[in-house]
N, C-alpha and C. Protein backbone atom coordinates (compact mmCIF):
# COMPACT_ATOMS: atom_id res chain seq x y z
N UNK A 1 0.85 -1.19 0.00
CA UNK A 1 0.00 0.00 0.00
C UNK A 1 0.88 1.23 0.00
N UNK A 2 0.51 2.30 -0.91
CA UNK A 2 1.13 3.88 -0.96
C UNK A 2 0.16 4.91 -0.88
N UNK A 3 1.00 5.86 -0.60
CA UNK A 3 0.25 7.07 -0.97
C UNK A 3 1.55 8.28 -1.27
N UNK A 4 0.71 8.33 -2.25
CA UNK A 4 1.94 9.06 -2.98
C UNK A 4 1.22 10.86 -3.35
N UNK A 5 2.04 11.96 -3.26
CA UNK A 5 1.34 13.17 -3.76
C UNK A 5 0.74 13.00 -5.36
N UNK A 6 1.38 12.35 -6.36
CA UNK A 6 0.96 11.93 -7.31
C UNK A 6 -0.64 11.16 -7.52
N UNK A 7 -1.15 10.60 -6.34
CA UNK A 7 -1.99 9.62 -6.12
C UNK A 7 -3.48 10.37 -5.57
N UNK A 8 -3.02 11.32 -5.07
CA UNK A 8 -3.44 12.24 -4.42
C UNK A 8 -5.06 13.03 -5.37
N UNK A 9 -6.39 13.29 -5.05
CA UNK A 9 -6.98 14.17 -5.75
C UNK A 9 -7.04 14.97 -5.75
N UNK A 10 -6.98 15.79 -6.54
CA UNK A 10 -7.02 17.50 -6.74
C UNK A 10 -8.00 17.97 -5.81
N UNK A 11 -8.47 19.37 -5.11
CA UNK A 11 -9.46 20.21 -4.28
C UNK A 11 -10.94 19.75 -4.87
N UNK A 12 -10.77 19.55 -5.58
CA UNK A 12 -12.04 19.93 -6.44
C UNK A 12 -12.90 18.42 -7.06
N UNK A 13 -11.41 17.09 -7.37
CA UNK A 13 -11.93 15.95 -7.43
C UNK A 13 -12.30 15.06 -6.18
N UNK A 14 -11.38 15.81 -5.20
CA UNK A 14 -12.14 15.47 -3.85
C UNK A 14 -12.92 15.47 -3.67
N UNK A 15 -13.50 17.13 -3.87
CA UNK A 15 -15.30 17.39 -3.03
C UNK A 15 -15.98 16.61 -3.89
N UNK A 16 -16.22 16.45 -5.05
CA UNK A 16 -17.20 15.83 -6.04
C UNK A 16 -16.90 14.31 -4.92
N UNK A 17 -15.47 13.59 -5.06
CA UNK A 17 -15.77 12.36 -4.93
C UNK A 17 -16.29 12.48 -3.29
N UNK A 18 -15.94 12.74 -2.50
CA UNK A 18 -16.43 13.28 -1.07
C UNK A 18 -17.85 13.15 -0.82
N UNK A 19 -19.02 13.70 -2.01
CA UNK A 19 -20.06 13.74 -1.79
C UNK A 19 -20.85 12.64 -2.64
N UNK A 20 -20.33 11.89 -3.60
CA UNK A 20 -21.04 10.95 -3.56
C UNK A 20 -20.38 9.50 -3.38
N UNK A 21 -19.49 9.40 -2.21
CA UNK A 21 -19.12 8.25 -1.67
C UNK A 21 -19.00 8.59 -0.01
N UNK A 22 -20.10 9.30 0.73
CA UNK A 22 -19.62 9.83 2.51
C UNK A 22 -20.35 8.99 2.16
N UNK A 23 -21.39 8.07 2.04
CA UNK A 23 -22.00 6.82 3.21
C UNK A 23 -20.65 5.52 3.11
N UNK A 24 -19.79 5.21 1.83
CA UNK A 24 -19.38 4.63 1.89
C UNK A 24 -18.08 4.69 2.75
N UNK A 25 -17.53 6.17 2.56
CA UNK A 25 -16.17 6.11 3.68
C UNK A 25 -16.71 6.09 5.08
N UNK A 26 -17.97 6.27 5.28
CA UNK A 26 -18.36 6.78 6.81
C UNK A 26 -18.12 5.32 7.28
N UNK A 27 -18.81 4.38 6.56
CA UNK A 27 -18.87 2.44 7.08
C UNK A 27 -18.03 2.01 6.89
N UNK A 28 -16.77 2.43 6.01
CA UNK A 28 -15.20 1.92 6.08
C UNK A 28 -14.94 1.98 7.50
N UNK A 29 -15.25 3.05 7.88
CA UNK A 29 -14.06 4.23 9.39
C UNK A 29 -15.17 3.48 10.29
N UNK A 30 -16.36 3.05 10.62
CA UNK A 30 -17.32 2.39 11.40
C UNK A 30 -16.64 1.00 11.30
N UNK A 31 -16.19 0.59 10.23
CA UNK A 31 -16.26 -0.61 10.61
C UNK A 31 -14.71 -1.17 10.95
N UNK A 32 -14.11 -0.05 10.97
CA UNK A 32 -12.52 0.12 11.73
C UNK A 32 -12.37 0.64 13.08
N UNK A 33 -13.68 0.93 13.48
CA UNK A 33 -13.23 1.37 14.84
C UNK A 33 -13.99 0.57 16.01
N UNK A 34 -13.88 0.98 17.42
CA UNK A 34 -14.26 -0.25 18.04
C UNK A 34 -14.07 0.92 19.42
N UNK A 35 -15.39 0.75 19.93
CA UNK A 35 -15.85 1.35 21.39
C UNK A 35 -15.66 0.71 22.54
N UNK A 36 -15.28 1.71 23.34
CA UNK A 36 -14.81 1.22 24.81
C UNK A 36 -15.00 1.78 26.08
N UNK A 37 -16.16 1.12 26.34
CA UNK A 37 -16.75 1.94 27.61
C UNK A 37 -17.44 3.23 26.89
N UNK A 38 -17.94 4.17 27.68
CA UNK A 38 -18.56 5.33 27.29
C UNK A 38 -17.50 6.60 26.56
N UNK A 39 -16.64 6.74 26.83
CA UNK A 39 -15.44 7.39 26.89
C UNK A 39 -14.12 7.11 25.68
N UNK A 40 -14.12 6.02 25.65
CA UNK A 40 -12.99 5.81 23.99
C UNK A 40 -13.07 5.09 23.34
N UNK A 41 -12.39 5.49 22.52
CA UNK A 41 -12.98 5.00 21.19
C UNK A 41 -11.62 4.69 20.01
N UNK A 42 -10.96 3.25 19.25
CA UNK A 42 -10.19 3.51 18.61
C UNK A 42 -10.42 3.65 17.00
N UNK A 43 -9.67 4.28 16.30
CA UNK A 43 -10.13 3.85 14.88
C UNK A 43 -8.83 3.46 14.54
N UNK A 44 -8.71 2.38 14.39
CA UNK A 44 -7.88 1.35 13.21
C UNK A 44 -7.56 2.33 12.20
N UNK A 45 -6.54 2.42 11.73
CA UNK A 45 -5.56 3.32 10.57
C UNK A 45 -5.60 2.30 9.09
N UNK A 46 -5.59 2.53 8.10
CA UNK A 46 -5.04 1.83 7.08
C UNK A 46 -4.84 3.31 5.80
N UNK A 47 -4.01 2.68 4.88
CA UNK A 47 -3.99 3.34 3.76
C UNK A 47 -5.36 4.03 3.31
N UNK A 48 -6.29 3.58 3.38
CA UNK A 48 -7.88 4.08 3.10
C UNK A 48 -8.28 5.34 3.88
N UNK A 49 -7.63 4.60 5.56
CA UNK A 49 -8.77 6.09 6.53
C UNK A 49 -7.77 7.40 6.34
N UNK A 50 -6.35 6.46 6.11
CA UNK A 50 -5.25 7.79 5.87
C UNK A 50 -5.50 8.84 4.95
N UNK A 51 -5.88 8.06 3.79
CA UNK A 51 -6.00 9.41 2.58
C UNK A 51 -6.99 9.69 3.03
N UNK A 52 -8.43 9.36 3.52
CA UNK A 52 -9.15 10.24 3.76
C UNK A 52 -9.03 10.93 4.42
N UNK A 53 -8.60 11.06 5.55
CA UNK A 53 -7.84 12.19 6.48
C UNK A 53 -7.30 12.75 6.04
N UNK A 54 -6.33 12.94 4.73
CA UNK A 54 -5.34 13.32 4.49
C UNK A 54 -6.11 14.74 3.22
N UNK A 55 -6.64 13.69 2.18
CA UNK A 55 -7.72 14.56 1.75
C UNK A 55 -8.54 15.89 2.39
N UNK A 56 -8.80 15.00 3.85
CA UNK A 56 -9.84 16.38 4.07
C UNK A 56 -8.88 17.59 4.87
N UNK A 57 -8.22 17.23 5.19
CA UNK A 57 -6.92 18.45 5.78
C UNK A 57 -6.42 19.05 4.64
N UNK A 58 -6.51 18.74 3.17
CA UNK A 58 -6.02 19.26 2.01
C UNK A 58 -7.02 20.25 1.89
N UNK A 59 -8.29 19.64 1.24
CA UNK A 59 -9.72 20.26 1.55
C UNK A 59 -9.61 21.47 2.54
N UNK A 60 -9.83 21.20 3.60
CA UNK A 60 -10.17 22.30 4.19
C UNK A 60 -9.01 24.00 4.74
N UNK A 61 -7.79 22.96 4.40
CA UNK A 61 -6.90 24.64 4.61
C UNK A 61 -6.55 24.90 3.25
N UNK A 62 -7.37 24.42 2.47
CA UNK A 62 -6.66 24.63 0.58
C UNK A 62 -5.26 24.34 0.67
N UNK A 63 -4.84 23.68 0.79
CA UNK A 63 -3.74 23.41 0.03
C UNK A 63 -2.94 22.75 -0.51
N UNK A 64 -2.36 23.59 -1.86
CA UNK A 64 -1.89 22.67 -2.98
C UNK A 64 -0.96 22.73 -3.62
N UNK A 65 0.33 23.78 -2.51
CA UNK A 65 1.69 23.61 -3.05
C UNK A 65 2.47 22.25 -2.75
N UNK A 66 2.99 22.13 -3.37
CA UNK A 66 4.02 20.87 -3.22
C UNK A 66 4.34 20.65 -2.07
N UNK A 67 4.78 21.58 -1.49
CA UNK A 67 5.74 21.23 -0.13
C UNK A 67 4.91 21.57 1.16
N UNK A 68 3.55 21.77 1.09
CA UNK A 68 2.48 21.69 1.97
C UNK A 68 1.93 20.29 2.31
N UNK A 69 1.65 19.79 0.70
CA UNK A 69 1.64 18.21 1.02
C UNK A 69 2.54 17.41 0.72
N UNK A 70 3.69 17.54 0.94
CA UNK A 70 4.43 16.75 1.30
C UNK A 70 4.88 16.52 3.00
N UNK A 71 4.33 17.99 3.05
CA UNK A 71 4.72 17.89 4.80
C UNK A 71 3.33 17.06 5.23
N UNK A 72 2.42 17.37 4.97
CA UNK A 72 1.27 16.76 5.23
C UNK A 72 1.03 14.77 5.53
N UNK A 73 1.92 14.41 4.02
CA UNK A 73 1.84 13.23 3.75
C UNK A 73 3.19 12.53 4.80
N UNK A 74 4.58 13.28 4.77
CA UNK A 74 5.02 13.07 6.09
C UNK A 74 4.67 12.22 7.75
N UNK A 75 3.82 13.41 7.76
CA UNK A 75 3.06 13.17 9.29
C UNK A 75 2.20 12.08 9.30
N UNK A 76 1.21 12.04 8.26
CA UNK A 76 0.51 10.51 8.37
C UNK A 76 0.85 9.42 7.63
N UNK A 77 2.44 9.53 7.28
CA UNK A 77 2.97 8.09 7.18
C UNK A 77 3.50 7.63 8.32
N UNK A 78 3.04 7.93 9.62
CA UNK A 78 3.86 7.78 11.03
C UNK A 78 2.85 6.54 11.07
N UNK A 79 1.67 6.93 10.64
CA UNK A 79 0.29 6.25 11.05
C UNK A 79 -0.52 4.94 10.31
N UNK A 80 0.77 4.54 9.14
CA UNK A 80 0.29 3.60 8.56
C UNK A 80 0.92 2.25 9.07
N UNK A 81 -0.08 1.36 8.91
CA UNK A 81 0.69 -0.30 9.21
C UNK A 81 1.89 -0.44 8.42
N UNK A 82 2.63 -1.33 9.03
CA UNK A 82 3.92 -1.92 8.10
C UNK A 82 4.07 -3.02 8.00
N UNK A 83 2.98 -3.73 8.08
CA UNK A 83 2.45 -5.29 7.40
C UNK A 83 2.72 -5.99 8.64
N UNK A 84 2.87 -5.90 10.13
CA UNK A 84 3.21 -6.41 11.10
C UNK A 84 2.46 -6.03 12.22
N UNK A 85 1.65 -5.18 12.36
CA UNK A 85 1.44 -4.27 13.28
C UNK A 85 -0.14 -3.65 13.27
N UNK A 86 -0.36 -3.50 13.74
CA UNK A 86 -1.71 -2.90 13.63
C UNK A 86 -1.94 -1.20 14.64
N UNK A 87 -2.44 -0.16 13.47
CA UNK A 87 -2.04 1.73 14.31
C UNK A 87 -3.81 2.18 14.38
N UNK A 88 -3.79 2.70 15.49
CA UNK A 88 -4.73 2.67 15.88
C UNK A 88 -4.76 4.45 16.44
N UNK A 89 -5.34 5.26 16.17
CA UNK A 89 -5.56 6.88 16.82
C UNK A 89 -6.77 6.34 18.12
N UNK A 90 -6.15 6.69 19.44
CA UNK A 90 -7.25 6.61 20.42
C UNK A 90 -7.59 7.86 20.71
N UNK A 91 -9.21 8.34 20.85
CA UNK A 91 -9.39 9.16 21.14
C UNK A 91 -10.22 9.16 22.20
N UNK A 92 -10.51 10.18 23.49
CA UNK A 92 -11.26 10.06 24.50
C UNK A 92 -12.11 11.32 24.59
N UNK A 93 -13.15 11.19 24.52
CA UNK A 93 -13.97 11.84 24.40
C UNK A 93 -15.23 12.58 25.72
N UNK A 94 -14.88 13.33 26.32
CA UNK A 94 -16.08 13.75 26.74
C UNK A 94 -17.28 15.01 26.56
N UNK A 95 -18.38 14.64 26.47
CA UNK A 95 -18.85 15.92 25.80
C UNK A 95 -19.47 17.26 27.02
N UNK A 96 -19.19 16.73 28.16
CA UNK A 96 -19.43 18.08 29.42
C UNK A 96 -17.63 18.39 29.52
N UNK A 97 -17.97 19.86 29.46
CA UNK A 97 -16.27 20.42 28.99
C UNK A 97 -16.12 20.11 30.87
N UNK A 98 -17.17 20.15 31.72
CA UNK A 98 -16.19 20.40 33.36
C UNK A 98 -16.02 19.43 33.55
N UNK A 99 -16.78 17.84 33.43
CA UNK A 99 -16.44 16.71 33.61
C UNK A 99 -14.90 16.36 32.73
N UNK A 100 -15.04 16.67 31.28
CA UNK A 100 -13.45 16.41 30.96
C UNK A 100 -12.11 16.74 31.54
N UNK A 101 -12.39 18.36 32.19
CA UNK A 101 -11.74 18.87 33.03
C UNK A 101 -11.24 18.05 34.11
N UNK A 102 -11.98 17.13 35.00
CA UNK A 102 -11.65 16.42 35.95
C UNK A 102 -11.79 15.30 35.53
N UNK A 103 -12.00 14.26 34.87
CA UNK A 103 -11.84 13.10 34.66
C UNK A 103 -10.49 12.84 33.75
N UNK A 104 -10.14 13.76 32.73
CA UNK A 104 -9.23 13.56 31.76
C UNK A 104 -7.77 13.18 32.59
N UNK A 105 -7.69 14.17 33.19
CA UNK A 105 -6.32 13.92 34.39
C UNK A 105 -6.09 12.52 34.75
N UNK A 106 -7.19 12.12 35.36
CA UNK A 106 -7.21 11.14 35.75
C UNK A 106 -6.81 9.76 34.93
N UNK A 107 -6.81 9.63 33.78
CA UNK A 107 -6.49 8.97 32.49
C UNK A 107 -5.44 8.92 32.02
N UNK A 108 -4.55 10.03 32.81
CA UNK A 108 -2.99 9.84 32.31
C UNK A 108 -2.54 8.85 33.09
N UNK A 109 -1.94 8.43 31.27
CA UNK A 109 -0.92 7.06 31.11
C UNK A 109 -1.63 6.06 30.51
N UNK A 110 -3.19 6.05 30.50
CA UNK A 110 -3.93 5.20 30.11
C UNK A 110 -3.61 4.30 28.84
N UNK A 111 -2.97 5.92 28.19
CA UNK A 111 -2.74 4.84 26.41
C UNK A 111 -1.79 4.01 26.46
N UNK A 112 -0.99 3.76 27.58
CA UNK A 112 0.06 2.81 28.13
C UNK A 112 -0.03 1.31 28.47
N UNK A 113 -1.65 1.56 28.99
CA UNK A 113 -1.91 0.41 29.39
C UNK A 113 -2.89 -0.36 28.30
N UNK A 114 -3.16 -0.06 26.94
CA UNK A 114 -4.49 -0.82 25.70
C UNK A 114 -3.48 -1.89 25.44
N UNK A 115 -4.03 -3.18 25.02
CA UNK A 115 -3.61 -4.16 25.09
C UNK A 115 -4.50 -4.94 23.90
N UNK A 116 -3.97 -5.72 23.19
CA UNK A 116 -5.00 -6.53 22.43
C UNK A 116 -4.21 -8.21 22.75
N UNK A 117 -5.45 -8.95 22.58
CA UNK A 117 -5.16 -10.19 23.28
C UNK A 117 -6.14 -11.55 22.20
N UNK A 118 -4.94 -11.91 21.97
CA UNK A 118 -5.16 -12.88 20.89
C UNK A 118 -5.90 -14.54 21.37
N UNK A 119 -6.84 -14.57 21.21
CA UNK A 119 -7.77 -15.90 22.18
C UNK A 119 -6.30 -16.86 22.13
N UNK A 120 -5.96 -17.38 23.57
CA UNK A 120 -5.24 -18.89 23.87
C UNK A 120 -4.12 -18.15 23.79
N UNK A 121 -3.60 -16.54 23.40
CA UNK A 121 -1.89 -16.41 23.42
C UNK A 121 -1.81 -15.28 24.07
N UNK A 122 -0.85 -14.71 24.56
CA UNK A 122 0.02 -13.60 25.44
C UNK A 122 -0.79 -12.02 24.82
N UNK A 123 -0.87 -10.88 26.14
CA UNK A 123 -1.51 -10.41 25.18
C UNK A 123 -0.32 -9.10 24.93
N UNK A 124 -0.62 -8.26 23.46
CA UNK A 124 -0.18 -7.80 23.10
C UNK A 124 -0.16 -6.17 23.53
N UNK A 125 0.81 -5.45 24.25
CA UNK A 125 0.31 -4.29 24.56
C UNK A 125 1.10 -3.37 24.07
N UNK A 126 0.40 -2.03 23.93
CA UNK A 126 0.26 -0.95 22.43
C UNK A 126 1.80 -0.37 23.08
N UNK A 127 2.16 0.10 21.96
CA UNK A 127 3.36 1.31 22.22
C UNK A 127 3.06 2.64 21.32
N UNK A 128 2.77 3.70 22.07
CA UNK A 128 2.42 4.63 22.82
C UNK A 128 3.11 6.21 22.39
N UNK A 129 2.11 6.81 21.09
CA UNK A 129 2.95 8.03 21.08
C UNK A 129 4.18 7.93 20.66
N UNK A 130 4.41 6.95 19.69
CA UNK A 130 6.22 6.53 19.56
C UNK A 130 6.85 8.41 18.99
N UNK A 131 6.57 8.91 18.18
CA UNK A 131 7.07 10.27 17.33
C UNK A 131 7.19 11.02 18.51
N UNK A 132 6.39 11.12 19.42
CA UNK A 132 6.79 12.40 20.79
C UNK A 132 7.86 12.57 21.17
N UNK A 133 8.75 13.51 21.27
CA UNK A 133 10.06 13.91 21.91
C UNK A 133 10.00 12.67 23.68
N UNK A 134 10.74 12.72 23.92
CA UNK A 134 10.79 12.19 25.44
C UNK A 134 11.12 13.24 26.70
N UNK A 135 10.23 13.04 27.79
CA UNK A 135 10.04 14.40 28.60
C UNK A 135 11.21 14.90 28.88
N UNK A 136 12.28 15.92 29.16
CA UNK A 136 13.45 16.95 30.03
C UNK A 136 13.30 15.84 30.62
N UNK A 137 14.20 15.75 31.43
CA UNK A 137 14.73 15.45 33.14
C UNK A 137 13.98 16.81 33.88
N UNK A 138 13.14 16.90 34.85
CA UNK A 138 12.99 17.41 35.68
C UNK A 138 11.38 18.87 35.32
N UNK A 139 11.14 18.22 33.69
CA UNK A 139 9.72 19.12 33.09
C UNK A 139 9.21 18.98 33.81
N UNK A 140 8.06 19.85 33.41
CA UNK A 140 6.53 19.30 34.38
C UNK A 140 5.86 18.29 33.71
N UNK A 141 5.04 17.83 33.96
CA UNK A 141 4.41 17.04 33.13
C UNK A 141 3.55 17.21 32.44
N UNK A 142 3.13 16.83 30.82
CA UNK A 142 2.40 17.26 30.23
C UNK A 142 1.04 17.61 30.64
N UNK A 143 0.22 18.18 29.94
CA UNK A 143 -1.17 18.58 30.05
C UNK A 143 -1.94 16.83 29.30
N UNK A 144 -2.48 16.77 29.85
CA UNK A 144 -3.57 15.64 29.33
C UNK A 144 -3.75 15.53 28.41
N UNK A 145 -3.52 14.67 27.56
CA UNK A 145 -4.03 14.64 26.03
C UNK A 145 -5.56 13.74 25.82
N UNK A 146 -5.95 14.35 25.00
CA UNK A 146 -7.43 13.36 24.48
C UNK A 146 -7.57 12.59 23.24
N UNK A 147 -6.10 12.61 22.59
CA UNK A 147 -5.78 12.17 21.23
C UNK A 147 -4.43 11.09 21.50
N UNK A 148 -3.96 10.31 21.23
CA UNK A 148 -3.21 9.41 21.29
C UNK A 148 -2.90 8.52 20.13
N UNK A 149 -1.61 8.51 19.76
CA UNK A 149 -1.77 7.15 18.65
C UNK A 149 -0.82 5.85 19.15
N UNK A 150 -1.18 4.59 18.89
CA UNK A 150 -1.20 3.58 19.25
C UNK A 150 -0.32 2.43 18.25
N UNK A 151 0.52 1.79 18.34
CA UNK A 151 0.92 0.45 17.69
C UNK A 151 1.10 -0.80 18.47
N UNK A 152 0.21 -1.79 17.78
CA UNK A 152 -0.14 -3.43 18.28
C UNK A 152 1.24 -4.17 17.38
N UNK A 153 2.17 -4.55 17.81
CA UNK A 153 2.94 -5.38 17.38
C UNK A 153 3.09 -6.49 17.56
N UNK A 154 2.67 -7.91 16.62
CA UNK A 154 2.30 -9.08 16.55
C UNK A 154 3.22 -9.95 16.43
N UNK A 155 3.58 -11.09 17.22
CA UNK A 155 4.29 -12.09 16.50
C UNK A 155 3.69 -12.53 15.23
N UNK A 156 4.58 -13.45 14.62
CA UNK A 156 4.13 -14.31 13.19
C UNK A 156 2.96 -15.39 13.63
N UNK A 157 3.19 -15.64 14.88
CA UNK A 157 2.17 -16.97 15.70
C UNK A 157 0.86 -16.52 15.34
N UNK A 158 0.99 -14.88 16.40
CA UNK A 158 -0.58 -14.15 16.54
C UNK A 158 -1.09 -13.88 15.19
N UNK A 159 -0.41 -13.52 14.05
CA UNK A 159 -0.83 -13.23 13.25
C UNK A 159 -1.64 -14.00 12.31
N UNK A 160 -0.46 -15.23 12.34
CA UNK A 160 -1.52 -16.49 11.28
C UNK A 160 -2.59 -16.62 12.21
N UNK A 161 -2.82 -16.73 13.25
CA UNK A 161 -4.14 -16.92 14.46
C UNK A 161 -4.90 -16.42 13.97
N UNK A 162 -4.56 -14.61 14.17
CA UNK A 162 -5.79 -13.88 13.38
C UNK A 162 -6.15 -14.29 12.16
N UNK A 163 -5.38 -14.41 11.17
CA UNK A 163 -5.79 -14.63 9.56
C UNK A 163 -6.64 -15.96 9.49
N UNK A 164 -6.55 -16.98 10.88
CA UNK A 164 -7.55 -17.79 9.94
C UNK A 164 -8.95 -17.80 11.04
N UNK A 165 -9.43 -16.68 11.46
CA UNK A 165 -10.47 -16.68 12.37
C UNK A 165 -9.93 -16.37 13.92
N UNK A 166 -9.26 -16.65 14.60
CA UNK A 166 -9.29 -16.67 16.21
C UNK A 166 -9.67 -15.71 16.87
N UNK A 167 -10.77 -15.75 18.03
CA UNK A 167 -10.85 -14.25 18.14
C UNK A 167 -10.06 -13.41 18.68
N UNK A 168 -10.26 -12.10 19.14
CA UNK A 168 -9.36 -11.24 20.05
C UNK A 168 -10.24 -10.54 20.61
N UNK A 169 -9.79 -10.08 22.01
CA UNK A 169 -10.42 -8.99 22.58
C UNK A 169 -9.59 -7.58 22.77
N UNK A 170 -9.81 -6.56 22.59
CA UNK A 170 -9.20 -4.92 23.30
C UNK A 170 -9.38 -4.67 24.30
N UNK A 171 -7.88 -3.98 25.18
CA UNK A 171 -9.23 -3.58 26.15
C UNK A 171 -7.83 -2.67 26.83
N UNK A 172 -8.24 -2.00 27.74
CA UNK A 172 -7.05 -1.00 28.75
C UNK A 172 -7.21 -1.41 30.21
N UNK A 173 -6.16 -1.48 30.96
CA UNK A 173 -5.78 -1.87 32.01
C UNK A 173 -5.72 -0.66 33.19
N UNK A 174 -6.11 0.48 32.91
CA UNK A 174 -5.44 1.41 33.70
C UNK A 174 -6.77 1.56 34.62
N UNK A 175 -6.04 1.26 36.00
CA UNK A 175 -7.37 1.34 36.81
C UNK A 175 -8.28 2.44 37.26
N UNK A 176 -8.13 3.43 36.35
CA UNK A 176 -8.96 4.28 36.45
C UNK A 176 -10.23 4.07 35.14
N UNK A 177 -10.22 3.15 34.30
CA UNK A 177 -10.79 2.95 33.04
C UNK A 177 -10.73 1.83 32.32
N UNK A 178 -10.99 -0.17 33.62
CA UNK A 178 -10.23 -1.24 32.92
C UNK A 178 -11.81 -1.42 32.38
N UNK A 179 -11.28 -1.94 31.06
CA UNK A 179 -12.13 -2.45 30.26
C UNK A 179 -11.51 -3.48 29.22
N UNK A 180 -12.34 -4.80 28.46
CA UNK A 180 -11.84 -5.89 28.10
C UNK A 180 -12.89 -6.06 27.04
N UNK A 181 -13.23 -6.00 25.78
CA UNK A 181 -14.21 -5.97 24.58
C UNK A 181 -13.31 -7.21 23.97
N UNK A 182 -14.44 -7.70 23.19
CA UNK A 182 -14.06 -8.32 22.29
C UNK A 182 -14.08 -7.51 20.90
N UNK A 183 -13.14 -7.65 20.19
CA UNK A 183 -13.14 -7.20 19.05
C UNK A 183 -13.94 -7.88 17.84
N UNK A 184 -15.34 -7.13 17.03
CA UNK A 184 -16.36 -7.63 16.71
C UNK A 184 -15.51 -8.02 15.01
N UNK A 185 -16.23 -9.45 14.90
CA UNK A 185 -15.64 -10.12 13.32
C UNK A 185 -15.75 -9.21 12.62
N UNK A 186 -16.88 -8.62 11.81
CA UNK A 186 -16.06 -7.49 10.79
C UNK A 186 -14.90 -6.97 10.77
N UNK A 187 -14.88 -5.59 12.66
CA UNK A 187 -13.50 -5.46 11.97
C UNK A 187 -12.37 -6.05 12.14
N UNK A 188 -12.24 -7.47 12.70
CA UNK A 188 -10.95 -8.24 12.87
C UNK A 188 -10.48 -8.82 11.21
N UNK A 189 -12.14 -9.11 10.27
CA UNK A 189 -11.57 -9.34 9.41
C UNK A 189 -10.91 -8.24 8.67
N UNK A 190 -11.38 -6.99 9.03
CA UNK A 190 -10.75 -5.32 7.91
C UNK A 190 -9.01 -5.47 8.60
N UNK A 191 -8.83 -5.78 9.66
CA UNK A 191 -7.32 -5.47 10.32
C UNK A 191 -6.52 -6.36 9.64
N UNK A 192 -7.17 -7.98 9.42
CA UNK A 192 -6.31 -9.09 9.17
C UNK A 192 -5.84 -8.50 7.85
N UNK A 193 -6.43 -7.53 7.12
CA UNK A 193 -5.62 -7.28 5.96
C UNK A 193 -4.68 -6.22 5.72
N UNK A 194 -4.48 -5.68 7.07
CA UNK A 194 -3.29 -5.06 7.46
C UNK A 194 -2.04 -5.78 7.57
N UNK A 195 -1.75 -7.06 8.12
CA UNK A 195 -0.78 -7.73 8.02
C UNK A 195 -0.25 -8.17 6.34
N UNK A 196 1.21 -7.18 5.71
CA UNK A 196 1.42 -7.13 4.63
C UNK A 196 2.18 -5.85 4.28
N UNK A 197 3.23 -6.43 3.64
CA UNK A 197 4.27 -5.62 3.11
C UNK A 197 3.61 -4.00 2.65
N UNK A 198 3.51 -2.66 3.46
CA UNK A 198 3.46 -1.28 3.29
C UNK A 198 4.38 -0.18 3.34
N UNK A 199 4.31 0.68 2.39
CA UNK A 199 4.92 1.90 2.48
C UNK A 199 3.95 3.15 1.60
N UNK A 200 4.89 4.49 1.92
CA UNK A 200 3.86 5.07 1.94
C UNK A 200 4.95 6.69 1.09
């Protein structure tokens, strides 16, 4: 899988294609993502949700010099699979701004603890914000984030597992927010086709 500026649609072949394919990208990105508890929510990354993301950040600040999207395309090649792995954007969501205020705090480190767990094998847990600088010696500590990105790194074992059916469950450990889902067959089958030689 690529994405190349070449590959890319123009402002204008976007919006056309934009408006008569949103039911179909909306049930791609539905059927890549997977709820957890009231509060988060991941969406599974692939070459697909990328350009569309990538598209609509083109879309909406116009732009269409070269070296706008190239910086663009940059940043969300951090976010694509590399045929081993499965990238996931977690986001946490609350919609009372004073409750986020005090609950969000409370959640740090959380993206530390998501884990995916392959039925009968070891489970697999995410690594965390890899692109972020690493804190000073002696900073303060960041402000809370509500955005996070995520990588599931699989043995070859887990992987053939997944590819021929086994289930898995998601889930986060952090005891302010443990939760344990099973991950529903549709999208285990959309991920299994993440495992596979990518660049971008």
């Amino acid at each position: 899988m690529s994405i190349s500026a070449e590959s890319l649609l123009s402002l204008e072949d976007y919006g056309e294609y934009r408006r008569a394919h949103q039911a179909e990208i909306q049930e791609y990105r539905r059927r890549r993502s997977v709820l957890l508890g009231e509060h988060m929510s991941l969406q599974f990354e692939s070459e697909q949700t990328l350009r569309y993301q990538l598209q609509e950040v083109l879309l909406a600040e116009r732009l269409v010099e070269p070296e706008d999207i190239q910086r663009e395309l940059s940043l969300y090649a951090r976010l694509l699979p590399s045929g081993s792995n499965w990238r996931a954007s977690l986001l946490i969501e609350f919609t009372d701004p004073q409750q986020r205020e005090v609950e969000l705090p409370a959640l740090q480190g959380a993206e530390q603890r998501f884990f995916v767990e392959v039925q009968g094998m070891e489970r697999v847990y995410a690594l965390a914000n890899e692109d972020l600088p690493p804190a000073a010696p002696g900073a303060a500590p960041d402000k809370p984030s509500a955005v996070h990105f995520l990588r599931f790194e699989f043995s070859p074992e887990q992987r053939d597992a997944l590819r021929i059916g086994t289930p898995a469950n998601i889930g986060c450990e952090h005891p302010a927010y443990p939760v344990d889902e099973p991950i529903p067959a549709s999208t285990l089958s959309s991920l299994v086709g993440d495992f596979q030689d990518t660049a971008i």
